[in-house]
Structures are given as structure tokens and as C-alpha cells.
PDB file of N, CA and C in Angstrom:
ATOM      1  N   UNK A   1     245.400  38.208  19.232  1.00  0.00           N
ATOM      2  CA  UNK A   1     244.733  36.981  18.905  1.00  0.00           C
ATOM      3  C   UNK A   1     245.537  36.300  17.807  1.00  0.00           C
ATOM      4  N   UNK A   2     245.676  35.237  18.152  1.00  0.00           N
ATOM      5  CA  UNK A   2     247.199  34.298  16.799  1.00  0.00           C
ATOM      6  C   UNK A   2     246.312  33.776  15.815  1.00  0.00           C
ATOM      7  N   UNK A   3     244.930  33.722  15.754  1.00  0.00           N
ATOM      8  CA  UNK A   3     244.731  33.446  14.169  1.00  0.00           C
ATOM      9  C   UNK A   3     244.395  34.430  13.260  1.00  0.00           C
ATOM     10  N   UNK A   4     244.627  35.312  14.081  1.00  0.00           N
ATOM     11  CA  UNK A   4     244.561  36.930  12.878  1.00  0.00           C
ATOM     12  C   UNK A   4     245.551  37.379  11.954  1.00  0.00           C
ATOM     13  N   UNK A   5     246.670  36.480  12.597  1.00  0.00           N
ATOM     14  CA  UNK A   5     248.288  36.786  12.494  1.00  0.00           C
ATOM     15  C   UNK A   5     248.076  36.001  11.023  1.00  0.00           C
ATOM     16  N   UNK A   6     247.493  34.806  11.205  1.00  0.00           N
ATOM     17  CA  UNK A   6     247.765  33.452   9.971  1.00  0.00           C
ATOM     18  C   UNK A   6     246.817  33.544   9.227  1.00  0.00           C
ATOM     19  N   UNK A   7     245.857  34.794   9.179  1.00  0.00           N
ATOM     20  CA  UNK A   7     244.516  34.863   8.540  1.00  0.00           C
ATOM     21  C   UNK A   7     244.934  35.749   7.322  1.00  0.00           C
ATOM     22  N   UNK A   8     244.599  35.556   6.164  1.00  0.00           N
ATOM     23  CA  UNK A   8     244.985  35.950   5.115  1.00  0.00           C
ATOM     24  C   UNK A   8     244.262  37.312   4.604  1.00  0.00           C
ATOM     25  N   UNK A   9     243.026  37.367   5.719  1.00  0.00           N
ATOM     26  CA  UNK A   9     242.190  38.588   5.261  1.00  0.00           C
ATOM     27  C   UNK A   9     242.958  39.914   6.203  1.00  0.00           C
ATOM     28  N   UNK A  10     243.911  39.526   7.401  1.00  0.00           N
ATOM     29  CA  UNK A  10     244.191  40.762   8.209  1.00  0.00           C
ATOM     30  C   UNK A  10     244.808  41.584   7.352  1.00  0.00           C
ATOM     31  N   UNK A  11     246.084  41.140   6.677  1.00  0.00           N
ATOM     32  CA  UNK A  11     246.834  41.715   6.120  1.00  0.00           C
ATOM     33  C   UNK A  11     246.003  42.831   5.072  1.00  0.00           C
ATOM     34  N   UNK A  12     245.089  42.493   4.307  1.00  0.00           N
ATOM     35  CA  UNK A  12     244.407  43.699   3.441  1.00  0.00           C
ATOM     36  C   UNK A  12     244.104  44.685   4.303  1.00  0.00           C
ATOM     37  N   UNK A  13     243.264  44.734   5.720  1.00  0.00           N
ATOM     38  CA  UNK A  13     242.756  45.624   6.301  1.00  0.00           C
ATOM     39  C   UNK A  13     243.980  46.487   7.107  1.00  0.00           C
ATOM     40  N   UNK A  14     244.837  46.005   7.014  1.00  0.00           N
ATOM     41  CA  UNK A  14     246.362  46.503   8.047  1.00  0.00           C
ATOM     42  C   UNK A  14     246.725  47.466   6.494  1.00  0.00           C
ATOM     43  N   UNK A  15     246.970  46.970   5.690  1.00  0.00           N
ATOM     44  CA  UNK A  15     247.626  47.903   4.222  1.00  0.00           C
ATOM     45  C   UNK A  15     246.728  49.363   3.736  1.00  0.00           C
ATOM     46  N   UNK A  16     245.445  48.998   4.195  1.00  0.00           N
ATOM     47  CA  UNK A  16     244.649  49.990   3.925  1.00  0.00           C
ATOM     48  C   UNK A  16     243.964  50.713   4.808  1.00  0.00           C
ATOM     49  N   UNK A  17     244.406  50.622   6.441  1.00  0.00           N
ATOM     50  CA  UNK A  17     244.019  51.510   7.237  1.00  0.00           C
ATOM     51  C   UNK A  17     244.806  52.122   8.617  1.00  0.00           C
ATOM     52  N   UNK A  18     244.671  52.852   8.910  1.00  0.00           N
ATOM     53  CA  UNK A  18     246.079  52.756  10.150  1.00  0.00           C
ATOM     54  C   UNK A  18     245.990  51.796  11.503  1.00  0.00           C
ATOM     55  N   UNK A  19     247.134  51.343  11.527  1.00  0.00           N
ATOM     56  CA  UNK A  19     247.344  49.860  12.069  1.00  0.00           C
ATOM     57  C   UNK A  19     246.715  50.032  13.386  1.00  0.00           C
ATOM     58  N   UNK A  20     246.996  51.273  14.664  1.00  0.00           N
ATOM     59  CA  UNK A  20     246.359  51.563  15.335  1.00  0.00           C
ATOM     60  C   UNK A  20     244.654  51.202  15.775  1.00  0.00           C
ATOM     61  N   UNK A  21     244.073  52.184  14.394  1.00  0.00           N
ATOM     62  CA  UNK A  21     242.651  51.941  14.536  1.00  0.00           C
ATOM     63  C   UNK A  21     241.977  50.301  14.416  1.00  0.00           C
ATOM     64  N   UNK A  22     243.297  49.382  13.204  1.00  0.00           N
ATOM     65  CA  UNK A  22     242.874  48.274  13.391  1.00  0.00           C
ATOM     66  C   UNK A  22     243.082  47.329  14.380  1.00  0.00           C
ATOM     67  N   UNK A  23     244.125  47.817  15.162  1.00  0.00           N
ATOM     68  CA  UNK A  23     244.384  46.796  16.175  1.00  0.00           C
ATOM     69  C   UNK A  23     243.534  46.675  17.600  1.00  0.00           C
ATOM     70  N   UNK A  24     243.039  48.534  17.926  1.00  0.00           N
ATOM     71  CA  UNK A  24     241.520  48.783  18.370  1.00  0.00           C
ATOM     72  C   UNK A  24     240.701  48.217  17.804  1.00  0.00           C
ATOM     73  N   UNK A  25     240.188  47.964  16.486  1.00  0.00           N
ATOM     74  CA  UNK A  25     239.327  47.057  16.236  1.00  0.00           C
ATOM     75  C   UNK A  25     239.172  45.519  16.809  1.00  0.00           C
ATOM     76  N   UNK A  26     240.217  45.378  16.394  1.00  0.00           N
ATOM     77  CA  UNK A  26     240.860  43.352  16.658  1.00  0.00           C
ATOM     78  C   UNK A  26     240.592  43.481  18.556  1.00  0.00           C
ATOM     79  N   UNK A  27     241.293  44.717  19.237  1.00  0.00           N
ATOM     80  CA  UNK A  27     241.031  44.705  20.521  1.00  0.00           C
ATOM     81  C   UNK A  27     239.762  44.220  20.734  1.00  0.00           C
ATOM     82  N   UNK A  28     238.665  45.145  20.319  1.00  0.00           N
ATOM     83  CA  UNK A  28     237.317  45.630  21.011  1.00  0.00           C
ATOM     84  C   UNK A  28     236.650  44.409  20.731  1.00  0.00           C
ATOM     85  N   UNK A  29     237.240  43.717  19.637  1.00  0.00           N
ATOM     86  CA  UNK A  29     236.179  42.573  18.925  1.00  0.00           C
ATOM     87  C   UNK A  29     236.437  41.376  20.046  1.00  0.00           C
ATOM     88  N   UNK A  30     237.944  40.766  20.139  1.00  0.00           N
ATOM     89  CA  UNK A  30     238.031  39.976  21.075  1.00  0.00           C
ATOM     90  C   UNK A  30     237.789  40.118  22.742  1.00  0.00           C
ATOM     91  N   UNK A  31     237.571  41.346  22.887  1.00  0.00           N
ATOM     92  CA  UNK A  31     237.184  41.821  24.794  1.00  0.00           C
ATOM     93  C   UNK A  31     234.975  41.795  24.431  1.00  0.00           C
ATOM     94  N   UNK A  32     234.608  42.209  23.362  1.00  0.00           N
ATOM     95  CA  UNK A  32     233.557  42.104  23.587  1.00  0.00           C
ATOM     96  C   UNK A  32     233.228  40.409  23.788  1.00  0.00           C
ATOM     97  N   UNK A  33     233.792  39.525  22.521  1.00  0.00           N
ATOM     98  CA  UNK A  33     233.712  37.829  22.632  1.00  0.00           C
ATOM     99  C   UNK A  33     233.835  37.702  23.440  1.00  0.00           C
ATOM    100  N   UNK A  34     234.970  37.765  24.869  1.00  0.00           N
ATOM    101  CA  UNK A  34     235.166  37.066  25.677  1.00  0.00           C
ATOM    102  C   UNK A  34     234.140  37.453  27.075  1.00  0.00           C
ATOM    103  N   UNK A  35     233.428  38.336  26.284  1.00  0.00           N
ATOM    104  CA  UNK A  35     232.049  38.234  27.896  1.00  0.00           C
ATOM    105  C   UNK A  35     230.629  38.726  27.127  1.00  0.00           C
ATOM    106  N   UNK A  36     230.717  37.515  26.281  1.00  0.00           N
ATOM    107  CA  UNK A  36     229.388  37.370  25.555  1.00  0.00           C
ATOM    108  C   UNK A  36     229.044  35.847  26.015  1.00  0.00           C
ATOM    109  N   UNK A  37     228.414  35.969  27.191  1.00  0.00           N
ATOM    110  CA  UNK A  37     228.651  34.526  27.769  1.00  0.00           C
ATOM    111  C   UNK A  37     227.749  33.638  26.556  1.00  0.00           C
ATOM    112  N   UNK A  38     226.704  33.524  26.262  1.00  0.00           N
ATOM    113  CA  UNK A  38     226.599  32.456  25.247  1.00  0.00           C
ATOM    114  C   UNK A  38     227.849  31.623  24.502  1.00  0.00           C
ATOM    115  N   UNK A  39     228.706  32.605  23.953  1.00  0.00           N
ATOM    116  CA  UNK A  39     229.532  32.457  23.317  1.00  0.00           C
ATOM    117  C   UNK A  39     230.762  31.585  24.368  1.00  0.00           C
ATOM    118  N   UNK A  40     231.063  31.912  25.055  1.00  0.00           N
ATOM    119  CA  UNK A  40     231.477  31.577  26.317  1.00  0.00           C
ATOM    120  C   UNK A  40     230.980  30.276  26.582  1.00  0.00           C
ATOM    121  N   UNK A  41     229.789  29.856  26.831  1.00  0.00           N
ATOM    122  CA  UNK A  41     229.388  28.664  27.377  1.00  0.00           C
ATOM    123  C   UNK A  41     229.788  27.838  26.280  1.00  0.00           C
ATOM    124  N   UNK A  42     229.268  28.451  25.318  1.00  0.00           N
ATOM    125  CA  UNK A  42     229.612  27.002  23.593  1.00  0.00           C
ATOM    126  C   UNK A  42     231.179  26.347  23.820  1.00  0.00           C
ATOM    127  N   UNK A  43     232.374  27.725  24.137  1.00  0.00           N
ATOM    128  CA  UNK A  43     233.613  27.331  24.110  1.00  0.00           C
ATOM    129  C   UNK A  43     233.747  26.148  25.244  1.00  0.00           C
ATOM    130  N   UNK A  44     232.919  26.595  26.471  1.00  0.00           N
ATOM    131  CA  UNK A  44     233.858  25.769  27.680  1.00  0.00           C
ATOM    132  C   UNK A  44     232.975  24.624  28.007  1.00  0.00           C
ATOM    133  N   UNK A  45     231.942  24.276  27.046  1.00  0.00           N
ATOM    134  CA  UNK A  45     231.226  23.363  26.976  1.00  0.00           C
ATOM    135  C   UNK A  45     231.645  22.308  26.133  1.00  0.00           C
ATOM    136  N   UNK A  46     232.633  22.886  24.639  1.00  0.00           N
ATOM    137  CA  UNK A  46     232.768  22.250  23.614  1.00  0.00           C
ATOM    138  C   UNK A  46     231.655  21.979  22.800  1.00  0.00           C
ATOM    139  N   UNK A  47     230.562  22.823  22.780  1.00  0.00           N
ATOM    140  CA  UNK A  47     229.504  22.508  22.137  1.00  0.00           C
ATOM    141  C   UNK A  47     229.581  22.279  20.526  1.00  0.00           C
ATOM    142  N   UNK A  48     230.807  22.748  20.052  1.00  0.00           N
ATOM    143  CA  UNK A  48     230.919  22.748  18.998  1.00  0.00           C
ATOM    144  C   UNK A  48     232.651  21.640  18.579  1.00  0.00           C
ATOM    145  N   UNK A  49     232.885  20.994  19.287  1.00  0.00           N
ATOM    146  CA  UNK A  49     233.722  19.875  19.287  1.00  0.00           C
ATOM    147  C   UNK A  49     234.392  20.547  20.083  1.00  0.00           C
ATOM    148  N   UNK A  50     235.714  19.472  20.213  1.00  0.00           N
ATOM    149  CA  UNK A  50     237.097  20.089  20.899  1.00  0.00           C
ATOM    150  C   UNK A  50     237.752  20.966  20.480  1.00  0.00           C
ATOM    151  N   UNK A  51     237.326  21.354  19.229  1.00  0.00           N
ATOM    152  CA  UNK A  51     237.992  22.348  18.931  1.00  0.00           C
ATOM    153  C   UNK A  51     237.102  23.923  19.077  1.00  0.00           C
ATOM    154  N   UNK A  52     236.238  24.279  19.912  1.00  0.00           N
ATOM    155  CA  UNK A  52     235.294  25.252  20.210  1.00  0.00           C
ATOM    156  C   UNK A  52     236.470  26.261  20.019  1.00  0.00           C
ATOM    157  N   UNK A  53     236.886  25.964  21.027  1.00  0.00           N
ATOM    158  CA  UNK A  53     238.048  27.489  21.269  1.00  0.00           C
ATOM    159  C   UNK A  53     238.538  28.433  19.594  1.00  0.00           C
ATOM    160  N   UNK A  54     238.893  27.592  18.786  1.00  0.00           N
ATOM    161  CA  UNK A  54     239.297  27.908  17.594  1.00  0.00           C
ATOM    162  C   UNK A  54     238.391  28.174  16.855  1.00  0.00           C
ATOM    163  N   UNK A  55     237.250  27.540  16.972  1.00  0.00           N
ATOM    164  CA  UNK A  55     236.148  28.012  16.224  1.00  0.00           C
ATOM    165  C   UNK A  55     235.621  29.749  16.690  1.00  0.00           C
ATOM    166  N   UNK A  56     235.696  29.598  17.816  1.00  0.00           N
ATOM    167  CA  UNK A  56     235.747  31.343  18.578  1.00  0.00           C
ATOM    168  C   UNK A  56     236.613  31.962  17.947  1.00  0.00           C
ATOM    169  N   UNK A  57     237.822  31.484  18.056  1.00  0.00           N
ATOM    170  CA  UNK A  57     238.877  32.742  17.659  1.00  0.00           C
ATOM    171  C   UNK A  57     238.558  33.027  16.185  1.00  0.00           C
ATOM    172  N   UNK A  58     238.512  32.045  15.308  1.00  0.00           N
ATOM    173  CA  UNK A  58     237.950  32.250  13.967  1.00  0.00           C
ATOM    174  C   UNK A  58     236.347  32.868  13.653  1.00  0.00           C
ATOM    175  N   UNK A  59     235.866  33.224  14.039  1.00  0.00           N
ATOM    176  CA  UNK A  59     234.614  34.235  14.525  1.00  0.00           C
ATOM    177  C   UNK A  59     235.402  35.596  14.721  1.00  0.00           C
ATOM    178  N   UNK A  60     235.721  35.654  15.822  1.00  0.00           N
ATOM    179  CA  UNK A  60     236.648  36.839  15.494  1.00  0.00           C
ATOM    180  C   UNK A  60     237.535  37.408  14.519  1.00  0.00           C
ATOM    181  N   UNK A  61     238.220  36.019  13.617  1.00  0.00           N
ATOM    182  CA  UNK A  61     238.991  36.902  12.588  1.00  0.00           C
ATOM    183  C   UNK A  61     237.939  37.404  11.713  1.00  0.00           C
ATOM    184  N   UNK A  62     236.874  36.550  11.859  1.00  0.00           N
ATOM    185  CA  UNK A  62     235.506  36.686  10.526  1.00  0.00           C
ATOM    186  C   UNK A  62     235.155  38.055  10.455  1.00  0.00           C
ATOM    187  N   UNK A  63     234.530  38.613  11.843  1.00  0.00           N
ATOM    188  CA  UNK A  63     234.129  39.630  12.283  1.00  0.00           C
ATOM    189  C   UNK A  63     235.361  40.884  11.931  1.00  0.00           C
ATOM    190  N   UNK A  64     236.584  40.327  12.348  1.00  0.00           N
ATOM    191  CA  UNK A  64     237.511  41.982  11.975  1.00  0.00           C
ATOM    192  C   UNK A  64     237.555  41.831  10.693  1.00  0.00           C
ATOM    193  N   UNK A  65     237.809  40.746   9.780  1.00  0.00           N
ATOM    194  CA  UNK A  65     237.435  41.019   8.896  1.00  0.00           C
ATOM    195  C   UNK A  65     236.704  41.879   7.498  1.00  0.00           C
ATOM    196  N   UNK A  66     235.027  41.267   8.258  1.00  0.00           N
ATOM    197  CA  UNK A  66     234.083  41.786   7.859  1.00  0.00           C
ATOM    198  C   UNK A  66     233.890  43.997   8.367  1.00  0.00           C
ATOM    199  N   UNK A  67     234.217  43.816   9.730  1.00  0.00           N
ATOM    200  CA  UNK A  67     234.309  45.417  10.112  1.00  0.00           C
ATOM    201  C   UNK A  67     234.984  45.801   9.237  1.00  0.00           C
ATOM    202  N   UNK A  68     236.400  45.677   9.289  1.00  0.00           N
ATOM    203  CA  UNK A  68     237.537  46.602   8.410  1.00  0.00           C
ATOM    204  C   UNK A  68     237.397  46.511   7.019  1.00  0.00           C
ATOM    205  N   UNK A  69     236.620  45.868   6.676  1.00  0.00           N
ATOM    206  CA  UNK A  69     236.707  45.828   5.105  1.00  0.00           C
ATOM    207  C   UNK A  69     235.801  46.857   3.925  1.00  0.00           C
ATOM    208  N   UNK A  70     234.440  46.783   5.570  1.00  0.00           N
ATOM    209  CA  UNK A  70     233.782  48.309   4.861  1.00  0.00           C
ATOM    210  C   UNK A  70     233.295  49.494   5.322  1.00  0.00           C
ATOM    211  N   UNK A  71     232.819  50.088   4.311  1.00  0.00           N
ATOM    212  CA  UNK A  71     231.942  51.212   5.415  1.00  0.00           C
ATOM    213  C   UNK A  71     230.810  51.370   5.437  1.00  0.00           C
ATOM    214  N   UNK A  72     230.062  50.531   4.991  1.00  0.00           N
ATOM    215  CA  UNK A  72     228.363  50.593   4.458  1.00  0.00           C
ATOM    216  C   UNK A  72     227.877  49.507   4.899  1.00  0.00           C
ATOM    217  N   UNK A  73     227.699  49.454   6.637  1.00  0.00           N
ATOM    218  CA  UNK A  73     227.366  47.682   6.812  1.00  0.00           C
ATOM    219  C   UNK A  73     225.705  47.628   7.803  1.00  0.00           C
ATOM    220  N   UNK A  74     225.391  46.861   7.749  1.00  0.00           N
ATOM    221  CA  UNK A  74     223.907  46.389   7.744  1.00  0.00           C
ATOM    222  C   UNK A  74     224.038  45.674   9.044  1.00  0.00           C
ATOM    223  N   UNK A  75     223.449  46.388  10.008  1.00  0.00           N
ATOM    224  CA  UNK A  75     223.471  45.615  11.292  1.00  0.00           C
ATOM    225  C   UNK A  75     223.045  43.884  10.924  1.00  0.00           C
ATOM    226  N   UNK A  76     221.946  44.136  10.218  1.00  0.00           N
ATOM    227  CA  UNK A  76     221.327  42.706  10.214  1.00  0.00           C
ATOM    228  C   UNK A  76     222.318  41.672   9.497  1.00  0.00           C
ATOM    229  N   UNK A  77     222.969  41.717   9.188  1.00  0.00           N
ATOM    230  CA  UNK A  77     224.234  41.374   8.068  1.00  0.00           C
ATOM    231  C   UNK A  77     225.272  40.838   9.387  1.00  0.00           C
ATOM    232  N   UNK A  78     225.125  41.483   9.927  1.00  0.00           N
ATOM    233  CA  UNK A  78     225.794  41.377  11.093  1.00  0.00           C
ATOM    234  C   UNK A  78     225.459  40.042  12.045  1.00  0.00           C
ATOM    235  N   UNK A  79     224.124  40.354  12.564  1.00  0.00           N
ATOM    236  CA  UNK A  79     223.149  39.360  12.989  1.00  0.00           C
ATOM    237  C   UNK A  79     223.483  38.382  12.359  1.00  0.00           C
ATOM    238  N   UNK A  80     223.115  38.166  11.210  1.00  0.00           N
ATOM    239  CA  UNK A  80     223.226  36.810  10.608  1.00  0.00           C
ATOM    240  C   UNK A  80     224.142  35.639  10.629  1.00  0.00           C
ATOM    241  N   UNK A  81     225.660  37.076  10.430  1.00  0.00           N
ATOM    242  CA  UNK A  81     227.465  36.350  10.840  1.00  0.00           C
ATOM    243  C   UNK A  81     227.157  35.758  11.987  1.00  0.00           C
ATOM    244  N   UNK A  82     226.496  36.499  13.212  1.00  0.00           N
ATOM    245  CA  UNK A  82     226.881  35.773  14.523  1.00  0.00           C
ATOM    246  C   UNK A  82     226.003  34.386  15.076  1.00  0.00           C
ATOM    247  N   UNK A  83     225.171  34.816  13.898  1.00  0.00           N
ATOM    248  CA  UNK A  83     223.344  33.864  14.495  1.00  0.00           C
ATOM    249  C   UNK A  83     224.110  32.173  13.820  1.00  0.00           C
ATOM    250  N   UNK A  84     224.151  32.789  12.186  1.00  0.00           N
ATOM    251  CA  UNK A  84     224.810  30.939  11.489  1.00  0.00           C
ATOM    252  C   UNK A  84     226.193  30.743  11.995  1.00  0.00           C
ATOM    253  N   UNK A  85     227.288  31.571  12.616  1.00  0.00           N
ATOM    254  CA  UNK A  85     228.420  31.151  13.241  1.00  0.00           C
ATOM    255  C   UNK A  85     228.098  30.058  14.394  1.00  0.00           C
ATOM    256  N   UNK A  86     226.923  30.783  15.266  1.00  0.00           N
ATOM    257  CA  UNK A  86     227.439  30.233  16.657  1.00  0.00           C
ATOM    258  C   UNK A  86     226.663  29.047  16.354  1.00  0.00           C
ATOM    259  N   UNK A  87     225.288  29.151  15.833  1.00  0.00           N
ATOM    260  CA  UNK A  87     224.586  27.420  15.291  1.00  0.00           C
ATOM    261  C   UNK A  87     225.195  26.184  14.501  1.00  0.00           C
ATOM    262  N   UNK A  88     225.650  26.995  13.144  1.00  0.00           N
ATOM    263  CA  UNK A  88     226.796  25.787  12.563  1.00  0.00           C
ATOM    264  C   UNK A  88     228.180  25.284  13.052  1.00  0.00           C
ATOM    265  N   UNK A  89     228.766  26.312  13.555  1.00  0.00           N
ATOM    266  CA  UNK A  89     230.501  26.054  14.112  1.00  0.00           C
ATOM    267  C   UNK A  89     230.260  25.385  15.601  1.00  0.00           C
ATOM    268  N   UNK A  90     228.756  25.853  16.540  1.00  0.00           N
ATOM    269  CA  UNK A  90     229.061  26.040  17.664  1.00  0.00           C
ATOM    270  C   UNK A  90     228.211  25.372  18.276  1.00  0.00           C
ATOM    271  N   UNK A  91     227.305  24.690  17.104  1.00  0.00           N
ATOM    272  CA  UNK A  91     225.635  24.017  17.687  1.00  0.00           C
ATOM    273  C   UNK A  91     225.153  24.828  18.523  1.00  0.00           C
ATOM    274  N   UNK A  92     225.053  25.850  18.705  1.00  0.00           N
ATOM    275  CA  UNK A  92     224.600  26.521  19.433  1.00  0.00           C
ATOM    276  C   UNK A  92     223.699  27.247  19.204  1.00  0.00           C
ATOM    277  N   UNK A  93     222.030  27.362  20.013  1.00  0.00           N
ATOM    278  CA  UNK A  93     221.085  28.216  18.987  1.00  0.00           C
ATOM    279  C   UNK A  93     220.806  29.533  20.718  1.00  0.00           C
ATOM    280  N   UNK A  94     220.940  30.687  19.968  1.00  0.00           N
ATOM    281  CA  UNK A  94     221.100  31.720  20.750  1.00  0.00           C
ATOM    282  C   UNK A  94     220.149  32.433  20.869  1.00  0.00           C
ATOM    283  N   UNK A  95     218.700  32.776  21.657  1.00  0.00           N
ATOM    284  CA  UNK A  95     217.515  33.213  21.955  1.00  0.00           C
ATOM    285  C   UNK A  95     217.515  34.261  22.560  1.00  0.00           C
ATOM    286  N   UNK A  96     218.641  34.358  23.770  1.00  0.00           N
ATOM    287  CA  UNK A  96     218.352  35.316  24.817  1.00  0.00           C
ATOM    288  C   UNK A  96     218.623  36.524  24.175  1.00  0.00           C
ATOM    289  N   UNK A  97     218.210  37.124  22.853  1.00  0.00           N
ATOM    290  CA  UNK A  97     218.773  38.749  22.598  1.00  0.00           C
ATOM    291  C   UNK A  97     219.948  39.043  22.706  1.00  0.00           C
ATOM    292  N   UNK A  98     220.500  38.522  22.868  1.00  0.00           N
ATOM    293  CA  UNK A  98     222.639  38.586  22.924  1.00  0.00           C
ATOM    294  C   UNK A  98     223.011  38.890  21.652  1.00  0.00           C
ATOM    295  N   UNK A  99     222.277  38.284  20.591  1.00  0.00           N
ATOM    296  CA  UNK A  99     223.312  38.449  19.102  1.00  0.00           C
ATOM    297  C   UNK A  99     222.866  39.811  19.118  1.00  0.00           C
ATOM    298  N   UNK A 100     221.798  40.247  18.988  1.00  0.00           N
ATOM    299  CA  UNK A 100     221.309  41.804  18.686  1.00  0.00           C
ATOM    300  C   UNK A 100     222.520  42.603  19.580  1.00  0.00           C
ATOM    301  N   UNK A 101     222.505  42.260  20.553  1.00  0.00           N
ATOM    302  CA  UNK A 101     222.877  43.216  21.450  1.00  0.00           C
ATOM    303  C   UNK A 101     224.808  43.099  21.224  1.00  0.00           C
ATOM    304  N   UNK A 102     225.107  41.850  20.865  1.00  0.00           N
ATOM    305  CA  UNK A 102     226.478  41.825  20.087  1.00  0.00           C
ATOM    306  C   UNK A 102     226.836  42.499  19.116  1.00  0.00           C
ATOM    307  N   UNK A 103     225.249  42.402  18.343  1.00  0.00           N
ATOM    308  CA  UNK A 103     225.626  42.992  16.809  1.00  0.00           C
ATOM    309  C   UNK A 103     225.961  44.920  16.892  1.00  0.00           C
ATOM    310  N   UNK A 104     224.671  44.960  17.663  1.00  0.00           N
ATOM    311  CA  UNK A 104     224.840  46.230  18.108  1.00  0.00           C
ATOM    312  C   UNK A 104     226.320  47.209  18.848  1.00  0.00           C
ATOM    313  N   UNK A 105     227.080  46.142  19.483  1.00  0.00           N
ATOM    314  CA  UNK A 105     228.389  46.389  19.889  1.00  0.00           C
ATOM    315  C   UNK A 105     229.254  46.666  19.123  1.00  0.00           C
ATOM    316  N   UNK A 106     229.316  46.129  18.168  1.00  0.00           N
ATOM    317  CA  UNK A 106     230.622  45.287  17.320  1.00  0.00           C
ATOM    318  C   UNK A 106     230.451  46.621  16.227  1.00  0.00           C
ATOM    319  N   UNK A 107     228.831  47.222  15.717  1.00  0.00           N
ATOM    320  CA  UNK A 107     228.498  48.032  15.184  1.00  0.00           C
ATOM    321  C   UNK A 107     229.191  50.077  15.377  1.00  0.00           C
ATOM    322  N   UNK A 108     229.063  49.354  16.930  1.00  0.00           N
ATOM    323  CA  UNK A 108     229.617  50.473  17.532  1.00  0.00           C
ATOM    324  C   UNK A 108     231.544  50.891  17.264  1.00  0.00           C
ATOM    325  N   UNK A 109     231.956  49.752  17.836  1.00  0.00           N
ATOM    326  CA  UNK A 109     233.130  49.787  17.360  1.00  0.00           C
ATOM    327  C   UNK A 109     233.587  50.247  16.181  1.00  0.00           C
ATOM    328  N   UNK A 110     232.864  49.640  15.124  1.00  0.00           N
ATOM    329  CA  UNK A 110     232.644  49.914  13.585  1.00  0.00           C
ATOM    330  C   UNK A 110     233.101  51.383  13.391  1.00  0.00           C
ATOM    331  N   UNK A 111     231.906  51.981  14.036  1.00  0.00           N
ATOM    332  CA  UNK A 111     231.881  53.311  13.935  1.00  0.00           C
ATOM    333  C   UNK A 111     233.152  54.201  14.486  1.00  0.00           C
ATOM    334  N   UNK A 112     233.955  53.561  15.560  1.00  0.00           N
ATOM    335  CA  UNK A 112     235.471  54.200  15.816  1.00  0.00           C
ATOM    336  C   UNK A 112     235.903  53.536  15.125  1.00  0.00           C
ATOM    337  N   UNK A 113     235.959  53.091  14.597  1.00  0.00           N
ATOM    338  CA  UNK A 113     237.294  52.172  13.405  1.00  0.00           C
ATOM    339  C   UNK A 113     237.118  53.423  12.463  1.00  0.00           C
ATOM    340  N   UNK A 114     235.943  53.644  12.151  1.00  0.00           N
ATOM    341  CA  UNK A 114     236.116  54.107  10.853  1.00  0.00           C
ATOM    342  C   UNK A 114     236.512  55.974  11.496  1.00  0.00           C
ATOM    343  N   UNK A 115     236.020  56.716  12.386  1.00  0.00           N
ATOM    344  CA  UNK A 115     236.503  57.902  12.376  1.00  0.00           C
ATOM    345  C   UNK A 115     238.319  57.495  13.289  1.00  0.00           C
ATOM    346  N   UNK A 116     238.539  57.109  13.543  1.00  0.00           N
ATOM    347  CA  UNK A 116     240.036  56.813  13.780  1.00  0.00           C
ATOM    348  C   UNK A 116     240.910  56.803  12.455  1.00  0.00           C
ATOM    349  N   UNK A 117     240.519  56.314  10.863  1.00  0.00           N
ATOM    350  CA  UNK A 117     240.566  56.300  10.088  1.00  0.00           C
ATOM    351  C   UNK A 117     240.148  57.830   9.171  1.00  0.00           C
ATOM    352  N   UNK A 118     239.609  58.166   9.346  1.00  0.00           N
ATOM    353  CA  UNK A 118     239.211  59.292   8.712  1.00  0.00           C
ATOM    354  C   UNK A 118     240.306  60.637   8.606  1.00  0.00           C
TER     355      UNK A 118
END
């Protein structure tokens, strides 16, 4: 994903964990986005201007971000990243149980990031 490359937060999580487990991270994060159809519809709708697409990919750097940075994280914390992302960036208000069930994913991953690391 090329705005991870220009994102100023990758580089901390690459120095402090093995590049491997993070690049599985960055993997799992962008294959789960790309068939989270909500998320999906906002992009190919432009619901969130012409620039949707970027606003996605920047969700994703948010998210590897936020994973790699700790180890003590709060599903609901989670929820929240994806609930005010996709409404403010994306106008998009998301009902169908998807963020839970995102959050719950992304959570999962979490959890191999961190024993890949260990």
C-alpha cells in the first residue's frame, strides 16, 4: 500500500518490530478493507469526494498504525477509529454490524502481530 511508504508513523513500527510480522500486519489490514463492502461502496461511490480512494488507503495507514504501536488495545477504541473514519472522511454512517465485526478482525490480526513478535 504507497501511503504507508510516505506515512511517517510506519517507519516507528518497522524499527521496533520484525518487518515480517509488520508487513503481515499492513497485509491482513488492507485484504480485510478491501472486502468490507461498506467500505467498498463509500470508495466506488465517492461518498466521501473524489478523493474516497485515499481516504481508504489512509484508514489503513491509521489502523497499522494504531495495531503496531501497542499491546493493550480496546476493541471499542477500535470501533470508534472505524465508526468516526468512515462518517467524517467517508459520509458514511455504517449500521449493518460490519464495524464490530471489522473491529473484531483487525483485533485478531493484532493478536498475530504481536506473537510473531514475541
Amino acid at each position: 500500500m504507497g501511503s504507508l511508504n510516505g506515512n511517517n508513523h510506519s517507519g516507528v513500527a518497522f524499527t521496533r518490530q520484525k518487518p515480517e510480522a509488520a508487513s503481515h500486519l499492513q497485509e491482513g489490514i488492507t485484504l480485510l478493507l478491501s472486502r468490507w463492502h461498506g467500505l467498498q461502496m463509500a470508495v466506488q461511490n465517492q461518498w466521501g469526494g473524489h478523493d474516497s480512494f485515499q481516504k481508504s488507503q489512509q484508514l489503513a495507514a491509521d489502523i497499522f498504525f494504531w495495531l503496531s504501536q501497542s499491546k493493550a488495545l480496546q476493541i471499542e477504541d477500535l470501533e470508534n477509529l472505524l465508526h468516526e473514519s468512515m462518517l467524517l472522511s467517508l459520509n458514511t454512517e455504517i449500521e449493518d454490524g460490519s464495524i464490530e465485526e471489522v473491529a473484531e478482525q483487525l483485533m485478531i490480526l493484532h493478536e498475530e502481530y504481536l506473537h510473531g513478535n514475541s
